[in-house]
Each structure stands twice: as structure tokens, then as C-alpha cells.
PDB file of N, CA and C in Angstrom:
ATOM      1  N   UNK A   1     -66.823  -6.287 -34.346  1.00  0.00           N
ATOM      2  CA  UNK A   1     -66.185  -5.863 -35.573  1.00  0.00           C
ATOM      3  C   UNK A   1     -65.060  -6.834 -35.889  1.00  0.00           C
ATOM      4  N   UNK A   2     -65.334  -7.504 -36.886  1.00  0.00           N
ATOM      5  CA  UNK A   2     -64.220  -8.361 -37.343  1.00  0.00           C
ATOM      6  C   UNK A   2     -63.070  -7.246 -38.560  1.00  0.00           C
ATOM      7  N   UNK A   3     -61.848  -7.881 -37.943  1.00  0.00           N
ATOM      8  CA  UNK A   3     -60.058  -6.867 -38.657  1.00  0.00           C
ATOM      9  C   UNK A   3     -60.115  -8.292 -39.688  1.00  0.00           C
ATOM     10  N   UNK A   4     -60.067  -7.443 -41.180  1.00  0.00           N
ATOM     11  CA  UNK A   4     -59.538  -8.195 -42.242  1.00  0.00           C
ATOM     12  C   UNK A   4     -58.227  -7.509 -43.020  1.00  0.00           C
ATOM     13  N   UNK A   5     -57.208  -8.636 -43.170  1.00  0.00           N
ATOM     14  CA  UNK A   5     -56.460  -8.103 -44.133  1.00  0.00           C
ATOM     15  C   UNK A   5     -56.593  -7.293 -45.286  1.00  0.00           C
ATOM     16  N   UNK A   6     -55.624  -6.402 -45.494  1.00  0.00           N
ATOM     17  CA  UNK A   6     -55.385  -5.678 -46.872  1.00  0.00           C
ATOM     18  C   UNK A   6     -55.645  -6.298 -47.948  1.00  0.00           C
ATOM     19  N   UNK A   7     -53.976  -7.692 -47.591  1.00  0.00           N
ATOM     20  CA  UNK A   7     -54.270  -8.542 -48.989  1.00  0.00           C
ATOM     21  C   UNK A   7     -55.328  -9.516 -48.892  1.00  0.00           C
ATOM     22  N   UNK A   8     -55.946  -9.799 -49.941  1.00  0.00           N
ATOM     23  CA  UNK A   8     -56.977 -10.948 -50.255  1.00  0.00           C
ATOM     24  C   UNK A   8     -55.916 -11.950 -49.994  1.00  0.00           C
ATOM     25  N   UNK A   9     -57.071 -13.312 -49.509  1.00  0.00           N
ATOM     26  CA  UNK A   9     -56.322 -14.342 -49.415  1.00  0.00           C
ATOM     27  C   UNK A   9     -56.748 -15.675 -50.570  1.00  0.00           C
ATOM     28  N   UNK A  10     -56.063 -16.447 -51.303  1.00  0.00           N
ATOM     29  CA  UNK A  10     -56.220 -17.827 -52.192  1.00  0.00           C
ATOM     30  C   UNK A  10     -57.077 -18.963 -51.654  1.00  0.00           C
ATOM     31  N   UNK A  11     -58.389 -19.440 -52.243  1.00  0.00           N
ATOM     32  CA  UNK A  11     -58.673 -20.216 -51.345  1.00  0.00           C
ATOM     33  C   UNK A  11     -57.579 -21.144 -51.888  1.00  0.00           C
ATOM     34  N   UNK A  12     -57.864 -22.854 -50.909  1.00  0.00           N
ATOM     35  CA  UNK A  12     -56.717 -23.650 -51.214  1.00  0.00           C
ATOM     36  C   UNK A  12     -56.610 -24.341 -52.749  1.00  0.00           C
ATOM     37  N   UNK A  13     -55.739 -24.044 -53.263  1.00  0.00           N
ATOM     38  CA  UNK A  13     -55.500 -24.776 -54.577  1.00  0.00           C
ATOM     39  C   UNK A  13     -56.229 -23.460 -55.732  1.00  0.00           C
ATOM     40  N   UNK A  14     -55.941 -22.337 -55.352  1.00  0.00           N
ATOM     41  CA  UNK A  14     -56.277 -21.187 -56.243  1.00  0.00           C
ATOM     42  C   UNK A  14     -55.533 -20.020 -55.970  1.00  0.00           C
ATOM     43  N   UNK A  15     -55.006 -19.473 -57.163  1.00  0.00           N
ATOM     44  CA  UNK A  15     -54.154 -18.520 -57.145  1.00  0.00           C
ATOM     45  C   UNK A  15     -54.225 -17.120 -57.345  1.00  0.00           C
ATOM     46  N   UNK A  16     -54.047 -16.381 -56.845  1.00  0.00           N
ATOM     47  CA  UNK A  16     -54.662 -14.667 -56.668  1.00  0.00           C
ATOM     48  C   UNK A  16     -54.717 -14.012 -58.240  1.00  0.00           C
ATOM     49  N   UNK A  17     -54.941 -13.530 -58.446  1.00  0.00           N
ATOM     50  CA  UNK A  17     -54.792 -12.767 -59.791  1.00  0.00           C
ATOM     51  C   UNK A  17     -53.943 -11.798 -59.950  1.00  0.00           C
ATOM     52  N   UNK A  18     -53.189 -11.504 -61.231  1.00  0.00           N
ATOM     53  CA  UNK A  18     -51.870 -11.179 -61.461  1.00  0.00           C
ATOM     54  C   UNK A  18     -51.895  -9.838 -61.224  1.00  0.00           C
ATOM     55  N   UNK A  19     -53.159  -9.262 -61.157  1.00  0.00           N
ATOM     56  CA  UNK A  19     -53.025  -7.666 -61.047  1.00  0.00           C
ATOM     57  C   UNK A  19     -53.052  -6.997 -59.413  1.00  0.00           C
ATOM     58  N   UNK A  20     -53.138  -8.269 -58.608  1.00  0.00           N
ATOM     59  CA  UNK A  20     -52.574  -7.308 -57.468  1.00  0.00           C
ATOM     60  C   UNK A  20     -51.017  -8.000 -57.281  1.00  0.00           C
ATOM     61  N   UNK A  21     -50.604  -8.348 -57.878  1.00  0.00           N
ATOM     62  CA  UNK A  21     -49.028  -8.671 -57.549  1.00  0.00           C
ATOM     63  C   UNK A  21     -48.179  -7.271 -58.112  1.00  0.00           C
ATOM     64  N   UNK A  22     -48.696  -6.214 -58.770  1.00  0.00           N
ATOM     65  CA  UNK A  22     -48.070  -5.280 -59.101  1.00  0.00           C
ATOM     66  C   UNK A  22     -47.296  -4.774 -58.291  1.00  0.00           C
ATOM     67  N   UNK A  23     -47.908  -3.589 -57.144  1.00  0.00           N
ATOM     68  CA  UNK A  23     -47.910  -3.210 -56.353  1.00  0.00           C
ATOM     69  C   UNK A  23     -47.129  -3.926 -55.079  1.00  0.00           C
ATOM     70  N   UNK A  24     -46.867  -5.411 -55.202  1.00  0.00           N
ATOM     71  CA  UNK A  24     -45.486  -6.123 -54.597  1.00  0.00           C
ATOM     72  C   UNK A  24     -44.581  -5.891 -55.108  1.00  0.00           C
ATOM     73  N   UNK A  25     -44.635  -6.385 -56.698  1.00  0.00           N
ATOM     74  CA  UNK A  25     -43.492  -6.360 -57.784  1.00  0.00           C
ATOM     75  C   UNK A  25     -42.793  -4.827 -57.105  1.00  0.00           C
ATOM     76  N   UNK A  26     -43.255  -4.146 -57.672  1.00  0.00           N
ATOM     77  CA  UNK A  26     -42.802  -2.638 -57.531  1.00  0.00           C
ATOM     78  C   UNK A  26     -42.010  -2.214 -56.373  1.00  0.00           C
ATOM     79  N   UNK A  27     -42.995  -2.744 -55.366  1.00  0.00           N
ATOM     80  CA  UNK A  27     -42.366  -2.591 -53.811  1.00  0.00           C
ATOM     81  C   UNK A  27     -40.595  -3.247 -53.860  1.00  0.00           C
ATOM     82  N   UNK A  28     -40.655  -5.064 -54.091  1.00  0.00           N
ATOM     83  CA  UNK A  28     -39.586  -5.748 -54.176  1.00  0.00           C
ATOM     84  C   UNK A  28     -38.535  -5.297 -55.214  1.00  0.00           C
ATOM     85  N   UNK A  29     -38.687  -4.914 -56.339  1.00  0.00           N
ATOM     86  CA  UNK A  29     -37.461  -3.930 -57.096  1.00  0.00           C
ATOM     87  C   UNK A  29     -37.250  -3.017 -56.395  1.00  0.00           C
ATOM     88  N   UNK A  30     -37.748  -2.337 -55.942  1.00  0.00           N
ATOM     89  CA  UNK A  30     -37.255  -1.094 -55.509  1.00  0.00           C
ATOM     90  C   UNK A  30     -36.137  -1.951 -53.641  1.00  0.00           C
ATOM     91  N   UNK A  31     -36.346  -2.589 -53.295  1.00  0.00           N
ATOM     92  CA  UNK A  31     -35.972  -2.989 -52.046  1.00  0.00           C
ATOM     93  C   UNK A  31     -34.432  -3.861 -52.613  1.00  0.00           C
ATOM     94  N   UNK A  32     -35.086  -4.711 -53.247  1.00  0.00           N
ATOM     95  CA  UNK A  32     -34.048  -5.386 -54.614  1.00  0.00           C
ATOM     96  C   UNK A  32     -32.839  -4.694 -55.011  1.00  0.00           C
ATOM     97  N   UNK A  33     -33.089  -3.945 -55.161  1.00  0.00           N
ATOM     98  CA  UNK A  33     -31.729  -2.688 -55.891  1.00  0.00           C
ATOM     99  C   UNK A  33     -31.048  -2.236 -54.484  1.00  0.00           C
ATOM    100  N   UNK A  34     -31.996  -1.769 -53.293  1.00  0.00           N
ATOM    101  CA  UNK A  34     -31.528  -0.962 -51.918  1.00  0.00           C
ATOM    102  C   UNK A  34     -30.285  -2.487 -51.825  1.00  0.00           C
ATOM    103  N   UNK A  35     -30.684  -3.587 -51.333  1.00  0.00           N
ATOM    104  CA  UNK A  35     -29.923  -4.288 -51.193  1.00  0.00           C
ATOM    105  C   UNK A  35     -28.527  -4.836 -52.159  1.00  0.00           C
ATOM    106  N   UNK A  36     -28.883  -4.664 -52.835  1.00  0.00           N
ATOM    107  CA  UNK A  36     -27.863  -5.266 -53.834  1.00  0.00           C
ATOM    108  C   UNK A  36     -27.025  -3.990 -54.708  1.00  0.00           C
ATOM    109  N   UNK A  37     -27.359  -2.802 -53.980  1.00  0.00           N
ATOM    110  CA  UNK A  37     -26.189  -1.424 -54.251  1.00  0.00           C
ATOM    111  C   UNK A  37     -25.634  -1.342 -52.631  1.00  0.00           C
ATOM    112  N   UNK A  38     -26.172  -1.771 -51.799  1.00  0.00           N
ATOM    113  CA  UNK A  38     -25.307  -1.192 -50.725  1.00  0.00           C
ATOM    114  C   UNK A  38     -25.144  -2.195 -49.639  1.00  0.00           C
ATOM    115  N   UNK A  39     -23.532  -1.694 -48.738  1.00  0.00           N
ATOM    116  CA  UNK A  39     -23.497  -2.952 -48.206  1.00  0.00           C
ATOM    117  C   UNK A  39     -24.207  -3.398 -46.665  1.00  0.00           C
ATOM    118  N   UNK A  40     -24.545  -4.967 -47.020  1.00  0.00           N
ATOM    119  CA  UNK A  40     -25.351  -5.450 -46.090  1.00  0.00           C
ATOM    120  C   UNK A  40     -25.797  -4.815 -44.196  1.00  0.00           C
ATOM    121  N   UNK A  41     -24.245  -4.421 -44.046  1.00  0.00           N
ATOM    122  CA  UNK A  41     -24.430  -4.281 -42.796  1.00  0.00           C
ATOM    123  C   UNK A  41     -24.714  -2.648 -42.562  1.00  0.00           C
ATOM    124  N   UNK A  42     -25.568  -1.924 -43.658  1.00  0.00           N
ATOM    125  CA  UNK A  42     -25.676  -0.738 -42.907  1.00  0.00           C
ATOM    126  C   UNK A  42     -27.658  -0.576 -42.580  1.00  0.00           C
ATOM    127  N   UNK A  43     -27.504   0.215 -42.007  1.00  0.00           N
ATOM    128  CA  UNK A  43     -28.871   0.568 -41.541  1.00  0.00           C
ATOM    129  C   UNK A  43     -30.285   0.524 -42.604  1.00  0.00           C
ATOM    130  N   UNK A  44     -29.883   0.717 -43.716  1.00  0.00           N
ATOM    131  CA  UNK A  44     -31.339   0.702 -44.841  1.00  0.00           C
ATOM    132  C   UNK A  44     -31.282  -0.681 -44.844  1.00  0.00           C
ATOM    133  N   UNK A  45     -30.589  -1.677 -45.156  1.00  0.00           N
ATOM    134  CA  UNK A  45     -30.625  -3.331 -44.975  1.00  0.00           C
ATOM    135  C   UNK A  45     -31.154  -4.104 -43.738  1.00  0.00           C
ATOM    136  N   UNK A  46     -32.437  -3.957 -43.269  1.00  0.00           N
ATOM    137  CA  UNK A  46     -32.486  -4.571 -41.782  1.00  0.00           C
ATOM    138  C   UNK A  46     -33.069  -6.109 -42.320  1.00  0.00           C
ATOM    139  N   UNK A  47     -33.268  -5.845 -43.790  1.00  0.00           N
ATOM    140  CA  UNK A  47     -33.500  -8.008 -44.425  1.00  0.00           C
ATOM    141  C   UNK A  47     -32.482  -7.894 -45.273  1.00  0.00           C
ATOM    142  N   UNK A  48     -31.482  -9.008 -45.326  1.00  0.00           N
ATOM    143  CA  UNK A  48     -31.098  -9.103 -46.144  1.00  0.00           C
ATOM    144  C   UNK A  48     -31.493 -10.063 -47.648  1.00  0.00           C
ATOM    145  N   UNK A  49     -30.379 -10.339 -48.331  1.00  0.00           N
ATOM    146  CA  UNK A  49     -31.225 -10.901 -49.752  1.00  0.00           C
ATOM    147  C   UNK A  49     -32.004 -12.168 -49.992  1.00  0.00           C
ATOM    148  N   UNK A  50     -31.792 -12.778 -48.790  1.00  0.00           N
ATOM    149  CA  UNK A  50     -32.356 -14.389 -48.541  1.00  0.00           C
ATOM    150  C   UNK A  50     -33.623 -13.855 -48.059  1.00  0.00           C
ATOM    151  N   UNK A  51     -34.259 -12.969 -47.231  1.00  0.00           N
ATOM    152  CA  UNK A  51     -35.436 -12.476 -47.069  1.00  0.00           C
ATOM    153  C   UNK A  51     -35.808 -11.895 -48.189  1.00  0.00           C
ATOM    154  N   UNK A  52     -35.196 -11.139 -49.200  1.00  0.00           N
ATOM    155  CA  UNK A  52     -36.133 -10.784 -50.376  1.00  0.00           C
ATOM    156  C   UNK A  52     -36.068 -12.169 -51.162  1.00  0.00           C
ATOM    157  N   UNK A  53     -35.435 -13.047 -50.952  1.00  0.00           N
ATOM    158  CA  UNK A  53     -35.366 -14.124 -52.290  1.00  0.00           C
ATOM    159  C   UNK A  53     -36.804 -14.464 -51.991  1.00  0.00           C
ATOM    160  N   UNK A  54     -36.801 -14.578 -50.349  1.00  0.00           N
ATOM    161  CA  UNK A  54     -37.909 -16.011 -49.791  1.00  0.00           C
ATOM    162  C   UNK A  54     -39.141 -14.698 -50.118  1.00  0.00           C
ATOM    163  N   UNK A  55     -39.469 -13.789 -49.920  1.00  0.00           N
ATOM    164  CA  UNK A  55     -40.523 -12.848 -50.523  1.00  0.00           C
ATOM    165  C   UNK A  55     -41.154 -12.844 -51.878  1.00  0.00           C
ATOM    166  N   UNK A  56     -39.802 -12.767 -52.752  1.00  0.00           N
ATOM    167  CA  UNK A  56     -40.523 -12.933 -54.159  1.00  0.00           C
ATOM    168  C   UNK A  56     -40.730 -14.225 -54.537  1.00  0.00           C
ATOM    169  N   UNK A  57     -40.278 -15.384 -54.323  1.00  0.00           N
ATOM    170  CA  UNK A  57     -40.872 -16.723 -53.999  1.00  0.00           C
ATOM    171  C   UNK A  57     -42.262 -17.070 -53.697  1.00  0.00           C
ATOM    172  N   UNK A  58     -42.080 -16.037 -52.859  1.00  0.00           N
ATOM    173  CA  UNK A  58     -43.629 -16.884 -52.139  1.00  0.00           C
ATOM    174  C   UNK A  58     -44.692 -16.269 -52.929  1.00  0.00           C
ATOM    175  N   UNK A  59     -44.639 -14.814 -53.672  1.00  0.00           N
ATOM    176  CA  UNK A  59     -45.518 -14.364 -54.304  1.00  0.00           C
ATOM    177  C   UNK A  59     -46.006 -14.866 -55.716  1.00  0.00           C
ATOM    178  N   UNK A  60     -44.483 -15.685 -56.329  1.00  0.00           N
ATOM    179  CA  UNK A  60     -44.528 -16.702 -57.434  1.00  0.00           C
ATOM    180  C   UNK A  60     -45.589 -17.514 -57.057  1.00  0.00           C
ATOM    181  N   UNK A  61     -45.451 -18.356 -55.700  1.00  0.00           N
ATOM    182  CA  UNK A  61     -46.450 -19.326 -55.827  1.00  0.00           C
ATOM    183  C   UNK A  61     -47.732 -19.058 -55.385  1.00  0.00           C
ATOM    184  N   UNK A  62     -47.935 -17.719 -55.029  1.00  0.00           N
ATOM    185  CA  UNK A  62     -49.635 -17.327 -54.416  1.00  0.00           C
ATOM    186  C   UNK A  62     -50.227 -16.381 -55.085  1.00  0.00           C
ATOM    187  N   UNK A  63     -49.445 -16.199 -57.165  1.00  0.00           N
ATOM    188  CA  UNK A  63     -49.932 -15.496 -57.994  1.00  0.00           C
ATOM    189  C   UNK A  63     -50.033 -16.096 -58.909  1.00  0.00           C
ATOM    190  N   UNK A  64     -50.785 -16.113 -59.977  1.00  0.00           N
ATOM    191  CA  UNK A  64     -50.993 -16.543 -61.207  1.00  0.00           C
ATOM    192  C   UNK A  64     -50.304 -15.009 -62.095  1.00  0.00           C
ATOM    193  N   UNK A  65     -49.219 -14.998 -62.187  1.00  0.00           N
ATOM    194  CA  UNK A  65     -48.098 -14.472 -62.651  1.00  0.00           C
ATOM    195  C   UNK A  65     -48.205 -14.301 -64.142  1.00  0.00           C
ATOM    196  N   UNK A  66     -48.271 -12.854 -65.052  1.00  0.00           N
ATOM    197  CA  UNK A  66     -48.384 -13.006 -66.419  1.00  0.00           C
ATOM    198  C   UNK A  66     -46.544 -12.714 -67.020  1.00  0.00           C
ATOM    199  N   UNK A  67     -46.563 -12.872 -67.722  1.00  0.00           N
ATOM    200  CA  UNK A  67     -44.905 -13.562 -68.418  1.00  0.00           C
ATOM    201  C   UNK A  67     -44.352 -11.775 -67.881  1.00  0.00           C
ATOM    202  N   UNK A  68     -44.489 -10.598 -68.252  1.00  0.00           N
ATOM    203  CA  UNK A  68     -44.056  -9.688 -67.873  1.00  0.00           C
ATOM    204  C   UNK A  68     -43.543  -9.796 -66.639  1.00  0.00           C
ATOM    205  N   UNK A  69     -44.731 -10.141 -66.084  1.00  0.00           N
ATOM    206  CA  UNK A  69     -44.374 -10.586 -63.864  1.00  0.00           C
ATOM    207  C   UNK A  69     -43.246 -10.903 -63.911  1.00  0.00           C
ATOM    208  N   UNK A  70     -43.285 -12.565 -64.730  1.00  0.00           N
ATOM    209  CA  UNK A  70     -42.699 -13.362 -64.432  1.00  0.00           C
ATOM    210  C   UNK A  70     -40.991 -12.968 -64.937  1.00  0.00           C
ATOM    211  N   UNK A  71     -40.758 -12.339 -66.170  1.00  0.00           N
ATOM    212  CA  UNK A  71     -39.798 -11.567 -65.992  1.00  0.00           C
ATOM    213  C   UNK A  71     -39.143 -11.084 -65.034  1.00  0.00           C
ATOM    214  N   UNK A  72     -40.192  -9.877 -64.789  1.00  0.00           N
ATOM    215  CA  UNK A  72     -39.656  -8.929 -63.278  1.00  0.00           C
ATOM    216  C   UNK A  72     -38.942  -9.849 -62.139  1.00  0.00           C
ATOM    217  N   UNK A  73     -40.009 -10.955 -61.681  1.00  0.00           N
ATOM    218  CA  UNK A  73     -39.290 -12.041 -60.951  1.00  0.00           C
ATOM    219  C   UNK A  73     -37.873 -12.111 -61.106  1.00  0.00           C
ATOM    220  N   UNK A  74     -37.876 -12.910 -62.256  1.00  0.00           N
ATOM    221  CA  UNK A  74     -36.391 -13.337 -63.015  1.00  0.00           C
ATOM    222  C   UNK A  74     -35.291 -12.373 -62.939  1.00  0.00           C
ATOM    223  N   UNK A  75     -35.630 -11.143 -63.074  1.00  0.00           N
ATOM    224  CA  UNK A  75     -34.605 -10.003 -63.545  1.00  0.00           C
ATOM    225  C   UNK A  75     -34.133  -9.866 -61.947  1.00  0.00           C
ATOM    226  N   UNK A  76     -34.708  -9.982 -60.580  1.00  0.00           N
ATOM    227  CA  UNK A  76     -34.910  -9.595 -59.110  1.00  0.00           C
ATOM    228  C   UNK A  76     -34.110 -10.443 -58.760  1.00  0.00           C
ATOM    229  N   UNK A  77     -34.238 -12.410 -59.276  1.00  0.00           N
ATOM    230  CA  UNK A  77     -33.782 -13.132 -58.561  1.00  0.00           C
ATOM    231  C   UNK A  77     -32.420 -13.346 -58.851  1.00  0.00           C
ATOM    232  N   UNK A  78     -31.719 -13.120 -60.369  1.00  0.00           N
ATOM    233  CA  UNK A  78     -30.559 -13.257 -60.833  1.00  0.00           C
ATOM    234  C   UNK A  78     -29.866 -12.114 -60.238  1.00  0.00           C
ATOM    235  N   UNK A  79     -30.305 -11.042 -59.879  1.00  0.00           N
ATOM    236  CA  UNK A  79     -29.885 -10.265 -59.016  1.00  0.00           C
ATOM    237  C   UNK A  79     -29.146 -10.338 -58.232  1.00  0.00           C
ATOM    238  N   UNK A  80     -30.319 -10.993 -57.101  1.00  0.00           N
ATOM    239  CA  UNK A  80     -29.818 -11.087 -55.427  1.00  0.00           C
ATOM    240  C   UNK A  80     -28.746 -12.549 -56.157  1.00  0.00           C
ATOM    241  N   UNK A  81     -29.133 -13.545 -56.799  1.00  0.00           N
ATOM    242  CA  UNK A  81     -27.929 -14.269 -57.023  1.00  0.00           C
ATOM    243  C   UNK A  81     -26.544 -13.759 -56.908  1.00  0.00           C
ATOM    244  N   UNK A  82     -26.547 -12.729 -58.242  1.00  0.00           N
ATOM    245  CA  UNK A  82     -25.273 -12.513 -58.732  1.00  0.00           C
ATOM    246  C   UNK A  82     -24.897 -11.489 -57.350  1.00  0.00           C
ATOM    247  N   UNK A  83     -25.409 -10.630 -56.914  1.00  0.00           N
ATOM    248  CA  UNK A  83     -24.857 -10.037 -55.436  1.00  0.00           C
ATOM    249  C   UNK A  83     -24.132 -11.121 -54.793  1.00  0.00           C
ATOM    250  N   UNK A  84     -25.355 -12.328 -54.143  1.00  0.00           N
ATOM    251  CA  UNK A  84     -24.504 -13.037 -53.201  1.00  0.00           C
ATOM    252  C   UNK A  84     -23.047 -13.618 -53.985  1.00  0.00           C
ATOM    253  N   UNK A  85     -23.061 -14.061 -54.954  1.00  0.00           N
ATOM    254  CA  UNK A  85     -21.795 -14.414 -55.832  1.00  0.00           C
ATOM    255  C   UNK A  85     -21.136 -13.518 -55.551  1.00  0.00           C
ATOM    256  N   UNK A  86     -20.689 -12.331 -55.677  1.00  0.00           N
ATOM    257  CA  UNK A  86     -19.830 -11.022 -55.803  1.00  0.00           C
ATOM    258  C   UNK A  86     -19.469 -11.441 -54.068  1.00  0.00           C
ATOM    259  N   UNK A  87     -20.754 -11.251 -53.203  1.00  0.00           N
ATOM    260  CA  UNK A  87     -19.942 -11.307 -51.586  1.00  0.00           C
ATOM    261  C   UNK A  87     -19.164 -12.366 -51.032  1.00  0.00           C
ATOM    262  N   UNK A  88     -19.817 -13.594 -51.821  1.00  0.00           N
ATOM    263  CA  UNK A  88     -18.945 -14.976 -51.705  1.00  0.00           C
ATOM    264  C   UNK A  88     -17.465 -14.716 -51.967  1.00  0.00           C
ATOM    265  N   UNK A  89     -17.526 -13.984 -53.037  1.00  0.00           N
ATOM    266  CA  UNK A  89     -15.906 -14.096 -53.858  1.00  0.00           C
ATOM    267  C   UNK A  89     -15.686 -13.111 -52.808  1.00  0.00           C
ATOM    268  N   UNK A  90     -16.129 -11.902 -52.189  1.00  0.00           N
ATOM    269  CA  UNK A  90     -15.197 -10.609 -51.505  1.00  0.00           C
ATOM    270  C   UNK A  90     -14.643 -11.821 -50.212  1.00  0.00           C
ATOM    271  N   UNK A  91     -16.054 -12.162 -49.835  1.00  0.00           N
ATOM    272  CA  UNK A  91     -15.199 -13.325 -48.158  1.00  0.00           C
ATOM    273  C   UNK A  91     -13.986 -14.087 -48.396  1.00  0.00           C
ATOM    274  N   UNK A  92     -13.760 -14.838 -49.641  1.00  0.00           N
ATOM    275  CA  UNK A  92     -12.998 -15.935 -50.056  1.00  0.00           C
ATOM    276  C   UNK A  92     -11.661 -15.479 -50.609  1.00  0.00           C
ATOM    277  N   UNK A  93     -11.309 -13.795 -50.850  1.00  0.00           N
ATOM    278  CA  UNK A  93     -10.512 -13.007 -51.447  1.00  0.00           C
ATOM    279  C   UNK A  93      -9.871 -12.657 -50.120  1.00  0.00           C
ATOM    280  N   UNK A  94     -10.321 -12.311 -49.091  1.00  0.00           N
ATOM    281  CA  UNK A  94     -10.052 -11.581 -48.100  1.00  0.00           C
ATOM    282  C   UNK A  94      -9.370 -12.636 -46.921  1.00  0.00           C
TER     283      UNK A  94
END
């Protein structure tokens, strides 16, 4: 008995189709917000925002992404940006 992944995989130089990136999207906002309302060092945070950056990244490049996606992306990554900005300034205040 051969174990296959959940997710489908790209062959090389082809990109998954935009309708199973939903069901990431969805997942990563919702994780997106956990992180970037509360602070890093408590127990619901065991990745912080450089692990969700490098997550929704990688799904950019192993989806053929429709402009809505690609939004969602955008709206996720200016996010975790503007968080780390806010913690930069709390370290540099303190």
C-alpha cells in the first residue's frame, strides 16, 4: 500500500490551481490575526510571523493565484509587516 499526500503536488514548472489554495488562504488569516492580536510569547503562538510570512510565500509560488487570492495574500503580508514594525518600535522604546 503506497501513503499519498492530502495535498496534490505541481509537476516541475506547473502551478496548482487556484481553487485548492482556498482552504490555506482561510487557514493562514485566521492564524494571521492569532498572531498579530496577541503577544508573541504566549502559548497560541508556537510560529511566529516569519513562519507565517515564509507559509504564505510559498503558496504564492506553488499556486496560480486569482487577483482575489492574491489580495488576501497582500492584506496577510502587510499585516505581519506592520506587526513586526509596531514590535521593532516597542524593543527600541524600551
Amino acid at each position: 500500500m503506497t501513503v499519498t499526500s492530502d495535498q496534490p503536488t505541481a509537476k516541475t514548472g506547473e502551478l496548482l490551481p487556484a481553487k485548492l489554495a482556498d482552504t490555506q488562504l482561510d487557514h493562514f488569516e485566521r492564524m494571521v490575526q492569532i498572531v498579530t492580536r496577541t503577544d508573541a510569547a504566549t502559548a497560541a503562538n508556537r510560529f511566529d510571523a516569519d513562519y507565517w510570512e515564509k507559509r504564505i510565500r510559498a503558496l504564492v509560488k506553488t499556486h496560480d493565484l486569482v487577483t482575489t487570492q492574491r489580495c488576501r495574500v497582500i492584506t496577510m503580508l502587510d499585516l505581519l509587516e506592520r506587526h513586526a514594525l509596531i514590535k521593532a518600535r516597542e524593543g527600541t522604546a524600551a
